[in-house]
N, C-alpha and C. Protein backbone atom coordinates (compact mmCIF):
# COMPACT_ATOMS: atom_id res chain seq x y z
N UNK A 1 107.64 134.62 71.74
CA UNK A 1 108.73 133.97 72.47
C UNK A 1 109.07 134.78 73.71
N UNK A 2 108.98 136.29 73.43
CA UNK A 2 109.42 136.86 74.68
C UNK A 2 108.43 136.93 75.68
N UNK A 3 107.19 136.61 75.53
CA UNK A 3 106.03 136.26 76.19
C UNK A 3 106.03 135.78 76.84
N UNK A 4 106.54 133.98 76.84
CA UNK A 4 106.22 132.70 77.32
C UNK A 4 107.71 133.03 78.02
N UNK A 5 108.71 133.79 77.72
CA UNK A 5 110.01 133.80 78.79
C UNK A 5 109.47 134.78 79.66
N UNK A 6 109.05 135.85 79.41
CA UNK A 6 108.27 136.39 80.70
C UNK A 6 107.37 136.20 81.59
N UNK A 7 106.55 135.14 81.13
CA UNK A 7 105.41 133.91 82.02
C UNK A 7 106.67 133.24 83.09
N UNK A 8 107.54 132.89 82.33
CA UNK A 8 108.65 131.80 82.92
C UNK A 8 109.15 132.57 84.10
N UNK A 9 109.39 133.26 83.47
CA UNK A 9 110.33 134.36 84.93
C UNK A 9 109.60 134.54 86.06
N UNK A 10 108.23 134.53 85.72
CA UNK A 10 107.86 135.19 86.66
C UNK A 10 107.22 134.90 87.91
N UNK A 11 107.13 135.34 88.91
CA UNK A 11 106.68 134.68 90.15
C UNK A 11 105.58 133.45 90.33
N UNK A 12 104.62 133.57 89.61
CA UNK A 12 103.59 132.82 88.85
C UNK A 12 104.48 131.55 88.47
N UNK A 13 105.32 132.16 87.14
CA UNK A 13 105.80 130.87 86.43
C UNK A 13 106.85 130.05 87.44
N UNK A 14 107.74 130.72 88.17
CA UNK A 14 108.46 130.26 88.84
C UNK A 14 107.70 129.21 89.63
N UNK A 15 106.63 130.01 90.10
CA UNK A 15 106.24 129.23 91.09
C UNK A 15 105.21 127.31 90.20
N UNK A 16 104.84 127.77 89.35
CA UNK A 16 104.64 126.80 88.25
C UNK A 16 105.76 125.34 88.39
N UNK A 17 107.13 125.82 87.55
CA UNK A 17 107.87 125.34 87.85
C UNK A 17 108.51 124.18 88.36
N UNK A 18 108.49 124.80 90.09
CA UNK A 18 108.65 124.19 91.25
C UNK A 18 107.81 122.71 91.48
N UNK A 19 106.48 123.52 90.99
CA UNK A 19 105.34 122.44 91.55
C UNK A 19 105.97 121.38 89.84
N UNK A 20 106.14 121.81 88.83
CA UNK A 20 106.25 120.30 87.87
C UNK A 20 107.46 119.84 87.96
N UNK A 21 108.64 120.34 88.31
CA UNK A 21 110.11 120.00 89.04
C UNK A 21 110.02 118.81 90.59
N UNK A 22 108.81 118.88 91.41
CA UNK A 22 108.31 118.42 92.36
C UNK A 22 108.15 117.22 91.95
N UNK A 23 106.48 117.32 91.14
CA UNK A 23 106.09 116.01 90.70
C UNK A 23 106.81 115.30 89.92
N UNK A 24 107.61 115.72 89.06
CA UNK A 24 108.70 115.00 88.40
C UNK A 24 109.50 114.27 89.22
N UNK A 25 109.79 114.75 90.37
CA UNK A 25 111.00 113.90 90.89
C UNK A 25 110.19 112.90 91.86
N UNK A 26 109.54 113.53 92.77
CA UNK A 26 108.50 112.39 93.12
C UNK A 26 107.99 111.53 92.35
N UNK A 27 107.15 111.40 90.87
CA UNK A 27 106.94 110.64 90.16
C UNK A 27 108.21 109.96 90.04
N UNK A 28 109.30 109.89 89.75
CA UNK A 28 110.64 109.34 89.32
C UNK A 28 111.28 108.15 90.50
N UNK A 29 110.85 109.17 91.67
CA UNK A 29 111.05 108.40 93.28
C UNK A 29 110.07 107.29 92.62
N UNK A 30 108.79 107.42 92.98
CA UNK A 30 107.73 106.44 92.57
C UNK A 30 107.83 105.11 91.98
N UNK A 31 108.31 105.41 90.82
CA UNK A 31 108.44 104.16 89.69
C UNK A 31 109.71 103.48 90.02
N UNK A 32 110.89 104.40 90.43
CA UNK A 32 111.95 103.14 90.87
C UNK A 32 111.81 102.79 92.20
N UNK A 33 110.75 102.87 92.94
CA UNK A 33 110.64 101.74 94.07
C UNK A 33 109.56 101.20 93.77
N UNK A 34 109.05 101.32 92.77
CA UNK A 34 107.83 100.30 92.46
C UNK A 34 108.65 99.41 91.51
N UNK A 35 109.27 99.50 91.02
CA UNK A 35 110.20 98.64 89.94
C UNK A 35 111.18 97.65 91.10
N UNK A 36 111.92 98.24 91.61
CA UNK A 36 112.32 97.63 92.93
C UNK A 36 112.01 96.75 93.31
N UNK A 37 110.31 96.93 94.21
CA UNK A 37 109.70 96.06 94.85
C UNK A 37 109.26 95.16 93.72
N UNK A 38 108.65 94.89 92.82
CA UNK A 38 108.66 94.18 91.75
C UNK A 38 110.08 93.40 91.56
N UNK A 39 110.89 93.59 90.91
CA UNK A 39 112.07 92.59 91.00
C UNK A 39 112.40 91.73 92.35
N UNK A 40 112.05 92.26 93.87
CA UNK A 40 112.35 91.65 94.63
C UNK A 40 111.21 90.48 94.71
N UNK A 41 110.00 90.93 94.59
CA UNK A 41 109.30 89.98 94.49
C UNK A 41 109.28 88.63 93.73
N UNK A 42 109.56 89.78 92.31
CA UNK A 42 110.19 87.70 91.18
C UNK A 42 111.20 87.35 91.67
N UNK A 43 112.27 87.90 92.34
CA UNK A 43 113.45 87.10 93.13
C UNK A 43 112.69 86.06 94.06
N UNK A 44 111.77 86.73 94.86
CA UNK A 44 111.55 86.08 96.04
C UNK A 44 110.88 84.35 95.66
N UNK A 45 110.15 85.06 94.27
CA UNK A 45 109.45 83.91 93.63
C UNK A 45 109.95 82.74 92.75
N UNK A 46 111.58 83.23 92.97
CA UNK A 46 112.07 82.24 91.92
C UNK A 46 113.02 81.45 92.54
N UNK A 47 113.03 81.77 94.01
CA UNK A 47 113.71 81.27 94.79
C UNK A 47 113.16 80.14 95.50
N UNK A 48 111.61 80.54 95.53
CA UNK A 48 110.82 79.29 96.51
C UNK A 48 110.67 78.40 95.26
N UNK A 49 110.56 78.50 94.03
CA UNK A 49 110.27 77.76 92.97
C UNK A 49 111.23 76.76 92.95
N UNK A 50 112.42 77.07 93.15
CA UNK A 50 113.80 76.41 93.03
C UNK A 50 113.68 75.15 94.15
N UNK A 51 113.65 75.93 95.57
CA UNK A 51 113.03 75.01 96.24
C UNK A 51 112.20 73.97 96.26
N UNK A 52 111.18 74.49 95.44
CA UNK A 52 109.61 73.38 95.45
C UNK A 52 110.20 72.26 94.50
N UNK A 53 111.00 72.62 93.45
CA UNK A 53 111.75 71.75 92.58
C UNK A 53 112.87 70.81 93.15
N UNK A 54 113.30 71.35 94.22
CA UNK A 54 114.46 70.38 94.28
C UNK A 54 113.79 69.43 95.75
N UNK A 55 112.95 70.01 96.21
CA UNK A 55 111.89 69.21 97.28
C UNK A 55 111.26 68.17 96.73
N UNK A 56 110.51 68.77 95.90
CA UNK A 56 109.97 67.40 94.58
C UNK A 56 110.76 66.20 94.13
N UNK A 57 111.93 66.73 93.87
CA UNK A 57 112.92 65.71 93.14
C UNK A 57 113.68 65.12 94.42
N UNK A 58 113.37 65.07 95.76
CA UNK A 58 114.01 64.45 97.02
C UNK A 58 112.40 63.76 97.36
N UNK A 59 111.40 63.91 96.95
CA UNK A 59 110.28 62.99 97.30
C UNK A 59 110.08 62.27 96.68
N UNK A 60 110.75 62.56 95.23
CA UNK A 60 110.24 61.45 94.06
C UNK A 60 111.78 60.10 94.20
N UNK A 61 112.58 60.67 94.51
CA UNK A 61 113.75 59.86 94.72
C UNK A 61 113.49 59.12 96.32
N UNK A 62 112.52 59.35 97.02
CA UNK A 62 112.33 58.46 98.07
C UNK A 62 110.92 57.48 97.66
N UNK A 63 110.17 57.86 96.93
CA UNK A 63 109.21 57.53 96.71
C UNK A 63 109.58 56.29 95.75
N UNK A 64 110.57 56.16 94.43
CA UNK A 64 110.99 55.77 94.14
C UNK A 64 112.12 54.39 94.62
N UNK A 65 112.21 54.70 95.96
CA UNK A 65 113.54 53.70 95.95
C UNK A 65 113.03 53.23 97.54
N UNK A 66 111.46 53.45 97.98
CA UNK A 66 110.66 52.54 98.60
C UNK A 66 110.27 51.47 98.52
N UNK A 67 110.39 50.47 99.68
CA UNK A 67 109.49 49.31 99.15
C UNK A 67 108.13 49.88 99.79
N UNK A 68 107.54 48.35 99.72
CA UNK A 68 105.98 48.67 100.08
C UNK A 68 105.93 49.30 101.57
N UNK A 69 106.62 48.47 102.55
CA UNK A 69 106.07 49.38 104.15
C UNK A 69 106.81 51.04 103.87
N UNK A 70 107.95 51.28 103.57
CA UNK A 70 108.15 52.56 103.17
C UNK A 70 107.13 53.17 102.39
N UNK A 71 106.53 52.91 101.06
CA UNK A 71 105.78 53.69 100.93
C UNK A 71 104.52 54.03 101.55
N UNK A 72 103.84 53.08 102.47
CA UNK A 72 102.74 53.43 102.77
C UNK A 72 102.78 53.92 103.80
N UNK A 73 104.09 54.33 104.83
CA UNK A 73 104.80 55.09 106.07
C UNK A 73 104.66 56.69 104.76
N UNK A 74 105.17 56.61 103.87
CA UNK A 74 105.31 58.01 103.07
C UNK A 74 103.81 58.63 102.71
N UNK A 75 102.88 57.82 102.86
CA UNK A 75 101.53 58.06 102.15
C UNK A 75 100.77 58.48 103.94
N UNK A 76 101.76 58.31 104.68
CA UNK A 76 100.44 58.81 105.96
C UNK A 76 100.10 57.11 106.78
N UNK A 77 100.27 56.09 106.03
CA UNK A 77 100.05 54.71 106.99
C UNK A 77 99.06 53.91 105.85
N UNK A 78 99.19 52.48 105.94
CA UNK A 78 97.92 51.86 104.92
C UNK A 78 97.17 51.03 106.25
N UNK A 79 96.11 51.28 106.21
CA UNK A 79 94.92 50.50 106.66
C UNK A 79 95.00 49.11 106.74
């Protein structure tokens, strides 16, 4: 025990230390902006989803309550 506290102390260990005190906190930085950017992303994705849904349900309610020259004005034109 008094060994591994004298490794610790010592310029060596100190310097040890530093460097896994380092990567620790950098690793730590790391994962909560990778976690971050991840949540913003399923935000971003659940937001256009919402959209595509309520876009859908305003095409199907026109599509729906077309007659014939309306729908084929909605389809691009009929031949």
């Amino acid at each position: 025990m008094g060994a591994l506290l004298g490794m610790a102390l010592s310029p060596v260990g100190r310097a040890v230390g530093v460097v896994l005190l380092a990567a620790a906190l950098v690793g730590g930085v790391y994962v909560k902006g990778r976690a971050d950017g991840r949540a913003g992303v399923l935000s971003h994705l659940a937001d256009d989803r919402i959209t595509i849904l309520k876009d859908g349900k305003k095409i199907d309610e026109q599509v729906l309550a077309a007659d014939d020259d309306a729908l084929c004005a909605l389809l691009g034109g009929c031949v």
